[in-house]
Protein backbone atom coordinates (compact mmCIF):
# COMPACT_ATOMS: atom_id res chain seq x y z
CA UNK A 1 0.51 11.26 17.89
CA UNK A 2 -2.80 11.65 15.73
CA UNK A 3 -1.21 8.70 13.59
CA UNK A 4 -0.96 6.39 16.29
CA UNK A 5 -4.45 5.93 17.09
CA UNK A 6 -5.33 5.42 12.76
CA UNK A 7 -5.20 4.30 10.23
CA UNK A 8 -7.15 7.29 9.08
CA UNK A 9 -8.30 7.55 5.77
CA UNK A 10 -5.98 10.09 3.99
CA UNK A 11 -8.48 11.41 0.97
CA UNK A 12 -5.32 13.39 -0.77
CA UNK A 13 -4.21 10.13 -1.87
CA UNK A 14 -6.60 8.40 -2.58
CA UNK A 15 -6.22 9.33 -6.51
CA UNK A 16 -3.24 7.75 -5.91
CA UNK A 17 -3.75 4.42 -4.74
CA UNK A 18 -6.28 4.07 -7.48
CA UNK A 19 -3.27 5.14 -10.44
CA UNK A 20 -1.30 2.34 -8.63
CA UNK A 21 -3.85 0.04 -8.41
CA UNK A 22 -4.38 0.17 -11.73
CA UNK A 23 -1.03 -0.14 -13.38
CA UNK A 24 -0.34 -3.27 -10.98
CA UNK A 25 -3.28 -4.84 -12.34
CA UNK A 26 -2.35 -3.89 -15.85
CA UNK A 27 1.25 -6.28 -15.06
CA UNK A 28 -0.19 -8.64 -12.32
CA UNK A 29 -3.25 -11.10 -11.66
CA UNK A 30 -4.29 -10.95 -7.93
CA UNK A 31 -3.18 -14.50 -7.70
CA UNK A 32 0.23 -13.53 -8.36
CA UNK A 33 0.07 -10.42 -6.32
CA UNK A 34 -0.50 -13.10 -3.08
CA UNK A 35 2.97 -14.73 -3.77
CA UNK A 36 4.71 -11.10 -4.02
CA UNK A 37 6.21 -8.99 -1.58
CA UNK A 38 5.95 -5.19 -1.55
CA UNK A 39 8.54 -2.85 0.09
CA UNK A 40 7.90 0.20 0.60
CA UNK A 41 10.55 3.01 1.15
CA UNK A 42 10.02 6.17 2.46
CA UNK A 43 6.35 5.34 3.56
CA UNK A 44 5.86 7.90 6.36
CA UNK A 45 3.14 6.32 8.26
CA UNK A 46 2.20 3.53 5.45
CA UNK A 47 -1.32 4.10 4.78
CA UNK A 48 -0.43 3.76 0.84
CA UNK A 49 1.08 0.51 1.87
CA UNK A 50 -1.99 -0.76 4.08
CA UNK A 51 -4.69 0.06 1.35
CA UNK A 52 -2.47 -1.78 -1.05
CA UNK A 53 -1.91 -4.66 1.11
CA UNK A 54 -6.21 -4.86 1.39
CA UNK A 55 -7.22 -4.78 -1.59
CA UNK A 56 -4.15 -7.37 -3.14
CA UNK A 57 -3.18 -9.02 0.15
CA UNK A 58 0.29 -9.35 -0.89
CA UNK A 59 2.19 -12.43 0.55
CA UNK A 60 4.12 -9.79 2.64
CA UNK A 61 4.08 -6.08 2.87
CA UNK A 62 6.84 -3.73 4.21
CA UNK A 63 6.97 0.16 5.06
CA UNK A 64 10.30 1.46 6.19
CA UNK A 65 10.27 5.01 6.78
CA UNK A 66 14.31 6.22 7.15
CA UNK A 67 13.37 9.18 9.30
């Protein structure tokens, strides 16, 4: 119920996000990351997905949690 009122910043992952970040960059030039689409499965509540979609505002971005 918590989640529904967020996004809330999740600080656990936060090392995370900056790991992927990085190793998109090291593959991808933001300009190409704004003609991409991300999918992301198993995303729980899909904060990863939203602070990826900010900072590389992907051409679409998808969470789709199977639960």
């Amino acid at each position: 119920m918590l989640n529904a009122h967020g996004p809330y910043n999740h600080g656990l992952w936060d090392p995370l996000i900056r790991g992927v970040s990085a190793e998109i960059l090291e593959n991808y030039s933001k300009l190409q990351l704004a003609e991409m689409t991300i999918l992301d499965v198993g995303g729980y509540d899909g904060w990863i997905l939203v602070q990826l979609q900010q900072e590389f505002g992907f051409k679409l971005a998808v969470c789709v949690e199977p639960r």
